[in-house]
C-alpha atoms as a PDB file:
ATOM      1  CA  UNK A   1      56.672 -13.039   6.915  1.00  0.00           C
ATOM      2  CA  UNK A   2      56.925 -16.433   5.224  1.00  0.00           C
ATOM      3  CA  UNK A   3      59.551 -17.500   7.755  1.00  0.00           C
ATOM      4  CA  UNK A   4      57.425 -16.781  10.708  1.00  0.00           C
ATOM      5  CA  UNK A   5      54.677 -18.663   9.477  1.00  0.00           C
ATOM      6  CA  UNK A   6      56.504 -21.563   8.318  1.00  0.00           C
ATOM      7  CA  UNK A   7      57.977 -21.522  11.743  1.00  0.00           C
ATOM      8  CA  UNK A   8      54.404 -20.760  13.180  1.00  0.00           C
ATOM      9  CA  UNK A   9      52.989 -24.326  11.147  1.00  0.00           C
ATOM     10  CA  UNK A  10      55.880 -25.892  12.131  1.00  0.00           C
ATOM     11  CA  UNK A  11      55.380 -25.431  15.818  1.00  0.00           C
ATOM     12  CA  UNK A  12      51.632 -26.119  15.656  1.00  0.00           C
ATOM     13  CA  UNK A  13      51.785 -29.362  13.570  1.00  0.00           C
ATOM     14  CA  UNK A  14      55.076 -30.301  16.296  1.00  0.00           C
ATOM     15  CA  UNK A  15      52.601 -29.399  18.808  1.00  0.00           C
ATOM     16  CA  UNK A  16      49.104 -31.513  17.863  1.00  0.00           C
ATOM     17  CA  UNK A  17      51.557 -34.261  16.862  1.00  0.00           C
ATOM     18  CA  UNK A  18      52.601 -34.695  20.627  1.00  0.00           C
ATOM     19  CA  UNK A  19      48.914 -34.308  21.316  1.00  0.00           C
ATOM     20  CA  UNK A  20      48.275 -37.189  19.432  1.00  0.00           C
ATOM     21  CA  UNK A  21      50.860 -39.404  20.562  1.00  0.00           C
ATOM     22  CA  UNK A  22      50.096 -38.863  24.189  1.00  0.00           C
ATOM     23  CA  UNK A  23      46.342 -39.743  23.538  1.00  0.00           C
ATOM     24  CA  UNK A  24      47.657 -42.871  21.218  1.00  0.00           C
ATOM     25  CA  UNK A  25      49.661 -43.615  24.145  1.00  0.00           C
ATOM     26  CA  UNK A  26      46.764 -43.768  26.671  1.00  0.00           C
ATOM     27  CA  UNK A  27      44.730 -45.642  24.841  1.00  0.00           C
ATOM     28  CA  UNK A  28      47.630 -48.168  24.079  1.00  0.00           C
ATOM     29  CA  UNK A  29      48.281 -48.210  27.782  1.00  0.00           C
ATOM     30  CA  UNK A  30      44.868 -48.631  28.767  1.00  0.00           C
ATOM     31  CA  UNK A  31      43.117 -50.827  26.030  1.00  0.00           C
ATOM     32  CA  UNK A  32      45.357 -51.922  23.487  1.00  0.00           C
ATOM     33  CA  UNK A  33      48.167 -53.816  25.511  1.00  0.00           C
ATOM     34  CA  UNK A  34      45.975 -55.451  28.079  1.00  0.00           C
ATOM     35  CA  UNK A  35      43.352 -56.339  25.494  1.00  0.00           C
ATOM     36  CA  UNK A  36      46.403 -57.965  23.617  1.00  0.00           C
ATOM     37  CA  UNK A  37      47.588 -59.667  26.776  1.00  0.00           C
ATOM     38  CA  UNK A  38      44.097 -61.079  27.330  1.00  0.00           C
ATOM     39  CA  UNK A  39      44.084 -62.339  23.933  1.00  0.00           C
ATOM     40  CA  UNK A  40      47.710 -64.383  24.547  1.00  0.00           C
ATOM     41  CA  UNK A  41      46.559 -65.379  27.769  1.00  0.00           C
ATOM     42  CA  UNK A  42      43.034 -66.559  26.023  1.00  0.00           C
ATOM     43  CA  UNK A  43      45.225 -68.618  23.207  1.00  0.00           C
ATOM     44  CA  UNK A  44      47.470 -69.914  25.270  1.00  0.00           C
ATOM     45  CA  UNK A  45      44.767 -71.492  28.204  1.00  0.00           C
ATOM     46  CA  UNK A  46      42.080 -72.041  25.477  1.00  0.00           C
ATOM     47  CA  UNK A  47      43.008 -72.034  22.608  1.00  0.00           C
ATOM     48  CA  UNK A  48      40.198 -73.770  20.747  1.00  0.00           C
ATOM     49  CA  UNK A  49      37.842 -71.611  21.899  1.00  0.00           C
ATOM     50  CA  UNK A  50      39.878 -68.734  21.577  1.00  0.00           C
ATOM     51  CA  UNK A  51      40.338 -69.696  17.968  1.00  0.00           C
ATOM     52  CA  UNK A  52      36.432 -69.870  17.220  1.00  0.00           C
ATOM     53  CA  UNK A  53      35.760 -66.472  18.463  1.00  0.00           C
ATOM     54  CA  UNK A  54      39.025 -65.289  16.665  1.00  0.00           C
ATOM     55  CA  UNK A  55      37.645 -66.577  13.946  1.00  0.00           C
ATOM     56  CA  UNK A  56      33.720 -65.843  13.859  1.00  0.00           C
ATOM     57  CA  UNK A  57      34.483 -62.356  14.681  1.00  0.00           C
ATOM     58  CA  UNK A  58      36.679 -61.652  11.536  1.00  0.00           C
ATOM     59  CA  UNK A  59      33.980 -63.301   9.406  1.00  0.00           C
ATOM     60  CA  UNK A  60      31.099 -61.517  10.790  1.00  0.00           C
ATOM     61  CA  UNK A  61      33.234 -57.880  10.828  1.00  0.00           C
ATOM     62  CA  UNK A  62      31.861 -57.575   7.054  1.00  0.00           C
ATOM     63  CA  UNK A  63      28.418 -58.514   7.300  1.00  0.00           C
ATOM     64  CA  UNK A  64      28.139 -56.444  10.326  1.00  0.00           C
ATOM     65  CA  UNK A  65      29.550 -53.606   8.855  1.00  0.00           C
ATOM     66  CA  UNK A  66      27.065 -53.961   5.983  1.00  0.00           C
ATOM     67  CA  UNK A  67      24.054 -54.042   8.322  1.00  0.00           C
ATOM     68  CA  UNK A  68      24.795 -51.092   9.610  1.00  0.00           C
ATOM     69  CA  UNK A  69      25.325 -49.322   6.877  1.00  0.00           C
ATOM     70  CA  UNK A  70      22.244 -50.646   4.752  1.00  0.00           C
ATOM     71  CA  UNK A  71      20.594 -49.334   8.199  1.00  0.00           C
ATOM     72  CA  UNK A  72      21.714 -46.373   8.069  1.00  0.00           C
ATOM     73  CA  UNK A  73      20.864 -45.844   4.147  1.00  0.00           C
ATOM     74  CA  UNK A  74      17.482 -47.284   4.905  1.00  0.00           C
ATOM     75  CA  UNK A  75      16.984 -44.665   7.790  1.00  0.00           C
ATOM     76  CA  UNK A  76      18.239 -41.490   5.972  1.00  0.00           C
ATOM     77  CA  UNK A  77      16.266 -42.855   2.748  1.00  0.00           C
ATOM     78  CA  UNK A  78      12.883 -42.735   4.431  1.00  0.00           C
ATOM     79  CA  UNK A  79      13.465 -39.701   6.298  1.00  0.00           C
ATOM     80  CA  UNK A  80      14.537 -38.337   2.812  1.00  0.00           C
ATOM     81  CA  UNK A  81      11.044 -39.463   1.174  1.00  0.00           C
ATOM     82  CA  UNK A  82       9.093 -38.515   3.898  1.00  0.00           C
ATOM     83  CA  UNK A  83      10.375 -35.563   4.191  1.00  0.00           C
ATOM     84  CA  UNK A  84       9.917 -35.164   0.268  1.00  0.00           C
ATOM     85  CA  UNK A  85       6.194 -36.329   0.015  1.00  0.00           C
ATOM     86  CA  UNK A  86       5.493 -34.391   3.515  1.00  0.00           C
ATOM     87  CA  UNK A  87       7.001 -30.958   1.196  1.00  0.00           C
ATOM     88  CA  UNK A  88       4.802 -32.048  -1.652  1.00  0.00           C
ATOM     89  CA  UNK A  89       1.664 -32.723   0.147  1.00  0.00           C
ATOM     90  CA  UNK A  90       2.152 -29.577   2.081  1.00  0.00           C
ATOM     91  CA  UNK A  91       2.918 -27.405  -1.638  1.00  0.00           C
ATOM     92  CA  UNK A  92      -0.213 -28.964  -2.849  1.00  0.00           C
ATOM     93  CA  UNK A  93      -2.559 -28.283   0.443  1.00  0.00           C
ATOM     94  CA  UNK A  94      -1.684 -24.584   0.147  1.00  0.00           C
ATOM     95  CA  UNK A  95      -1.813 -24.054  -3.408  1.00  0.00           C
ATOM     96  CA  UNK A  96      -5.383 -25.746  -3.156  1.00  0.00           C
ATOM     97  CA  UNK A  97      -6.508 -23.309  -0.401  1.00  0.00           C
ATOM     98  CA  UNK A  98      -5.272 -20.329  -1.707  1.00  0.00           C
ATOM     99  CA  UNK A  99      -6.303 -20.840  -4.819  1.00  0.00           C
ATOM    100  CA  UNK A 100      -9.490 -21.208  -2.566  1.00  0.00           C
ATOM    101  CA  UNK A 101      -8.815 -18.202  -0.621  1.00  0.00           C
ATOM    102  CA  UNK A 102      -8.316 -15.954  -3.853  1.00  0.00           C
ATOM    103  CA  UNK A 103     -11.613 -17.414  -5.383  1.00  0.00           C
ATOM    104  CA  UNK A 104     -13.269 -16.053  -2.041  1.00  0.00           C
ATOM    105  CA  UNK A 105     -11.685 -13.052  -1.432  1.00  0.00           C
ATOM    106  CA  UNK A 106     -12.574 -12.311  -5.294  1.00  0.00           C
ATOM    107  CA  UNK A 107     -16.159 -13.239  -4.452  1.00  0.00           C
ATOM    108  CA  UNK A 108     -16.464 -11.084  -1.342  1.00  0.00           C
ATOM    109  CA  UNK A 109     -14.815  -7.925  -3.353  1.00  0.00           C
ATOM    110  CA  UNK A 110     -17.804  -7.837  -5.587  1.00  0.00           C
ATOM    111  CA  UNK A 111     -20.133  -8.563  -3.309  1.00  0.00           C
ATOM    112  CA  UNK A 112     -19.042  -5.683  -0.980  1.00  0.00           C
ATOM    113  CA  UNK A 113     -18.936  -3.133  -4.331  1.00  0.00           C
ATOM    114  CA  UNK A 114     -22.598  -5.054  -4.480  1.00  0.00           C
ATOM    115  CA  UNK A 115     -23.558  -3.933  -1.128  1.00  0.00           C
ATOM    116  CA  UNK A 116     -21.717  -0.874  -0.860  1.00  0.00           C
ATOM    117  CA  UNK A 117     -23.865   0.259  -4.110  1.00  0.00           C
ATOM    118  CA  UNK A 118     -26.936  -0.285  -2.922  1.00  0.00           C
ATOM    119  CA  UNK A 119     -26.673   1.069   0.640  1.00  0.00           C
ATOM    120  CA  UNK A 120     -25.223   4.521  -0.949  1.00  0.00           C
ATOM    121  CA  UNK A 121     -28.094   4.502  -3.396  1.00  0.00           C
ATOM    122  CA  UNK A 122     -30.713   3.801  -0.555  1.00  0.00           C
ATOM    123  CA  UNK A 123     -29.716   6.424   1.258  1.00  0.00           C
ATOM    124  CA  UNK A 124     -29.436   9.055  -1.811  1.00  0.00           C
ATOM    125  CA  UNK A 125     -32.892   7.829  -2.454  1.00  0.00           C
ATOM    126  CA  UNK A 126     -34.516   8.727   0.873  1.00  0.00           C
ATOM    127  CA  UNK A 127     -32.492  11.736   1.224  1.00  0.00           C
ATOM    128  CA  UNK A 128     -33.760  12.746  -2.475  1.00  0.00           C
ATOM    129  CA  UNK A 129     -37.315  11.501  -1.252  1.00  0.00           C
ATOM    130  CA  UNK A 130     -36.733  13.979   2.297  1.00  0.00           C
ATOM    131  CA  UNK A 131     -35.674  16.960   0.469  1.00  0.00           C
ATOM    132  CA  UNK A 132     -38.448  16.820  -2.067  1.00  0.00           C
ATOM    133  CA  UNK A 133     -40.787  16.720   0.494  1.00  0.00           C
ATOM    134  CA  UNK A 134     -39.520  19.405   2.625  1.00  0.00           C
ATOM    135  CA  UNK A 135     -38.358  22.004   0.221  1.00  0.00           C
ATOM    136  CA  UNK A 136     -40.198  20.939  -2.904  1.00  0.00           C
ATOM    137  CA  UNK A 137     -39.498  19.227  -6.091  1.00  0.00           C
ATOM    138  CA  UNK A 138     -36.806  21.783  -7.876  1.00  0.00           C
ATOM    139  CA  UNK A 139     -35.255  22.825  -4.387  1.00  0.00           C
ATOM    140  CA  UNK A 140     -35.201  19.589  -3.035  1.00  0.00           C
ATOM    141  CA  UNK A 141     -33.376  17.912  -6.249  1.00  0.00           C
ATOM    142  CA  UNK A 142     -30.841  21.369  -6.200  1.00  0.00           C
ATOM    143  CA  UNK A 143     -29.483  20.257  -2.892  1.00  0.00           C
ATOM    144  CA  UNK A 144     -29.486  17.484  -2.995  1.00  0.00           C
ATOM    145  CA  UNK A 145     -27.184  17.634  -5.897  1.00  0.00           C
ATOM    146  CA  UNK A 146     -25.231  20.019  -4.233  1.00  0.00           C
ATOM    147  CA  UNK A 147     -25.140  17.400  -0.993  1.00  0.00           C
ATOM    148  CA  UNK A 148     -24.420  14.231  -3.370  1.00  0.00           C
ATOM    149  CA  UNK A 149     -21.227  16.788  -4.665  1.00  0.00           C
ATOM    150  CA  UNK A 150     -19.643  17.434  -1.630  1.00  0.00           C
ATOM    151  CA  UNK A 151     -19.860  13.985  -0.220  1.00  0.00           C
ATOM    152  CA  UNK A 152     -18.853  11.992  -3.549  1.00  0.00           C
ATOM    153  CA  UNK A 153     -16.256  14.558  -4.770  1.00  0.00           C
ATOM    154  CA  UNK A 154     -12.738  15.306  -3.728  1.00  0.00           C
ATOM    155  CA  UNK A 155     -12.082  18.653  -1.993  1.00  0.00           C
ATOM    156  CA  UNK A 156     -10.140  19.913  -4.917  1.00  0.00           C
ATOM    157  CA  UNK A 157     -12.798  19.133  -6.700  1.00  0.00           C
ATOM    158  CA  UNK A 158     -15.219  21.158  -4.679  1.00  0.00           C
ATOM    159  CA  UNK A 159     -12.913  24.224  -4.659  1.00  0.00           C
ATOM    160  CA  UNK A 160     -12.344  24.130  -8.426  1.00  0.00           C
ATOM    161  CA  UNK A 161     -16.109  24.358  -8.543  1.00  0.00           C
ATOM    162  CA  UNK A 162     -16.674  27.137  -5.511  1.00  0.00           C
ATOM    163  CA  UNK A 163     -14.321  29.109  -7.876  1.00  0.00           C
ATOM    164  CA  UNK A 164     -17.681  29.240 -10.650  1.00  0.00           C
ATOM    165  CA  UNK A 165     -19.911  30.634  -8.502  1.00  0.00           C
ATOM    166  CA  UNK A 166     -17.796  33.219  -6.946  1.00  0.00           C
ATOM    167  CA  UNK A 167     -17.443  34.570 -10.129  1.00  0.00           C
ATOM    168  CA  UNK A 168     -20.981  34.176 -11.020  1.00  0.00           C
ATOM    169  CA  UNK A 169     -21.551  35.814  -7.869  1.00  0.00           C
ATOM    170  CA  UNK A 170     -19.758  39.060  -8.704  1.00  0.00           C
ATOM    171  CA  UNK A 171     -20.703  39.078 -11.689  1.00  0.00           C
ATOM    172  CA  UNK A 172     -24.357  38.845 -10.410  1.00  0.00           C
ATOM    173  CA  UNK A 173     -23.490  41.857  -8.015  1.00  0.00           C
ATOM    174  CA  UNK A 174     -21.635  44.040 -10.850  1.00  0.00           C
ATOM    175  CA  UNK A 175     -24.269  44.196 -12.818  1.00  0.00           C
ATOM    176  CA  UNK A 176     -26.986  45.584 -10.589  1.00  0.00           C
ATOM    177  CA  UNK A 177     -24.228  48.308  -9.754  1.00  0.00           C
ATOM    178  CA  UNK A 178     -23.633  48.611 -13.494  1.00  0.00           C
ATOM    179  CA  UNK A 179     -27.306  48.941 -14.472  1.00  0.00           C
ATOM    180  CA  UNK A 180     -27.828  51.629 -11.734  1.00  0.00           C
ATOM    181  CA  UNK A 181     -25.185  53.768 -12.938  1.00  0.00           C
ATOM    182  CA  UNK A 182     -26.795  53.839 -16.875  1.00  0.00           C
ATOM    183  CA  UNK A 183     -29.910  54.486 -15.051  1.00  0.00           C
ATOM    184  CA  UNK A 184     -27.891  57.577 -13.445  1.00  0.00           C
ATOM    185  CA  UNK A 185     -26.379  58.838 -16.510  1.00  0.00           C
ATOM    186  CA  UNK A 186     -29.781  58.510 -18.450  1.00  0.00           C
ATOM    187  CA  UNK A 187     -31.485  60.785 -15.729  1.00  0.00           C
ATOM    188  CA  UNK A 188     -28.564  63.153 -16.425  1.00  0.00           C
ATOM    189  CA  UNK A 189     -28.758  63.194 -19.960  1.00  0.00           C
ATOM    190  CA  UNK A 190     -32.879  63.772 -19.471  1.00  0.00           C
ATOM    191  CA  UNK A 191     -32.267  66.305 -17.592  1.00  0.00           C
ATOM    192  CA  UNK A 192     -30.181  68.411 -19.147  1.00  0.00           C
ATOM    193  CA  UNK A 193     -32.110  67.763 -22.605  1.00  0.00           C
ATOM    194  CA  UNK A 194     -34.974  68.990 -20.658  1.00  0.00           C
ATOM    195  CA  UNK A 195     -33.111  72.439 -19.450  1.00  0.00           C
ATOM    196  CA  UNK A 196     -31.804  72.584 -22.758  1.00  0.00           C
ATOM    197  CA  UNK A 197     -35.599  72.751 -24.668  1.00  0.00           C
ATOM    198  CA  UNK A 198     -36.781  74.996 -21.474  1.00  0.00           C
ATOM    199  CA  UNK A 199     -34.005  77.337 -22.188  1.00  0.00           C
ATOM    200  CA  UNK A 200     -35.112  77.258 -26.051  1.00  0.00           C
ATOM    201  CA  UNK A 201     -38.429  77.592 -25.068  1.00  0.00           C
ATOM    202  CA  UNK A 202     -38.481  80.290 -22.990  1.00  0.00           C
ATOM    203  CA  UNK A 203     -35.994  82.094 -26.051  1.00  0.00           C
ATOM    204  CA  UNK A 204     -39.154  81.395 -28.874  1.00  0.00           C
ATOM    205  CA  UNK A 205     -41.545  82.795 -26.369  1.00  0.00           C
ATOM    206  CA  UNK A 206     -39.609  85.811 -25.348  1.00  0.00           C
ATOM    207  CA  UNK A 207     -39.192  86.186 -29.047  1.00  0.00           C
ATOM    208  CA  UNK A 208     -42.859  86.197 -29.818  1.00  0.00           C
ATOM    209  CA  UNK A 209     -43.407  88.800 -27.312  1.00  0.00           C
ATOM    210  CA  UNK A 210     -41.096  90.926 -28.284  1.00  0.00           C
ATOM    211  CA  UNK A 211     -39.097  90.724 -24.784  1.00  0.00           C
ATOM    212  CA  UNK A 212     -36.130  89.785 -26.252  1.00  0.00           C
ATOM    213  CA  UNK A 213     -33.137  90.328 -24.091  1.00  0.00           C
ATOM    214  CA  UNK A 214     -29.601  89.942 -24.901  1.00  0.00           C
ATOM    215  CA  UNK A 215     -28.279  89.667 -21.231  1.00  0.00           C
ATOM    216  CA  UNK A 216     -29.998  87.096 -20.171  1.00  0.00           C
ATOM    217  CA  UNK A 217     -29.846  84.696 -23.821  1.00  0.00           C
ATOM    218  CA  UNK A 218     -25.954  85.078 -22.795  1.00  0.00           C
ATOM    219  CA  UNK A 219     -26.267  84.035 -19.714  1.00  0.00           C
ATOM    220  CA  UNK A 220     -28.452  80.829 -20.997  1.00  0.00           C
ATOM    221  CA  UNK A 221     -26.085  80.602 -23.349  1.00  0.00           C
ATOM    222  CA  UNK A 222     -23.341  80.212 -21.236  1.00  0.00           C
END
């Protein structure tokens, strides 16, 4: 593996190195020899005014470089700062407006728990008012209770609390049922206290007559 890719750089570097000296040698063949042949040709017709330029350019190669790059500072410095104070104003704008923004929206909460209030106790009030007036005082407060429940409650609520009455209600319906059957077994026991002192009655009387009979004392007996 290490041979194949020391043969793979190899071939790669071999090849961008020919790259490089074909481009080197268009641009020697195209700009670099005749712009050298000019320049002989220059010295050798003129060569005081070749010299000048010769030498003007080479003197001004430094300050020109440093103009443009005291440019080019300049120009990425300000877009630096502007772009830096444009950031800063723009952090400062929005923490001023939503610090705004939460101040309102804080504002408008308790106004709406405000508002929301009073509308719900409104209409309680007239619906207290309606019911009072169309089923009486103690009717008209009991449902509306029971209305005021059921709309403020949860459901579980409400059927945790239809459990009560249920169980009132049976209980309410047992004990008629209950009452009815002591009434029953009171009748009973009446009854057969009254058959008994009939029976003992009817033995005193027979006795005072002198009717006495065994036969049928037996049979009351029994």
């Amino acid at each position: 593996m290490s041979t194949m890719n020391k043969e793979d750089l190899q071939s790669y570097f071999e090849r961008s190195a020919t790259i490089v000296l074909q481009i080197f040698d268009k641009v020697e063949a195209a700009y670099v020899r005749p712009g050298l042949n000019a320049l002989i040709r220059s010295f050798q017709t003129k060569p005081l005014h070749s010299t000048f330029l010769s030498t003007f350019a080479l003197l001004s190669f430094l300050p020109f470089v440093a103009f443009i790059g005291f440019s080019l500072f300049v120009l990425g410095s300000s877009l630096f700062f502007a772009l830096a104070t444009a950031l800063a104003v723009s952090a400062a704008a929005i923490t001023v407006f939503g610090f705004i923004l939460a101040i309102t929206l804080i504002i408008l909460f308790f106004v709406s728990v405000f508002l929301t209030m009073a509308v719900l106790g409104s209409l309680l009030a007239l619906r207290l008012i309606f019911l009072v007036r169309s089923n009486g005082p103690r009717g008209g407060v009991t449902e509306w209770a029971q209305e005021t429940r059921s709309r403020v409650y949860a459901p579980k609520d409400l059927k945790s609390e239809s459990v009560e009455p249920d169980v009132e209600e049976d209980e309410a319906t047992s004990t008629p049922q209950a009452e009815e059957k002591d009434e029953d077994a009171q009748d009973e026991h009446e009854e057969r206290s009254n058959s008994s002192m009939s029976v003992g009655s009817t033995v005193v009387v027979a006795g005072q007559e002198g009717k006495y009979d065994p036969d049928v004392n037996a049979k009351l007996e029994e």
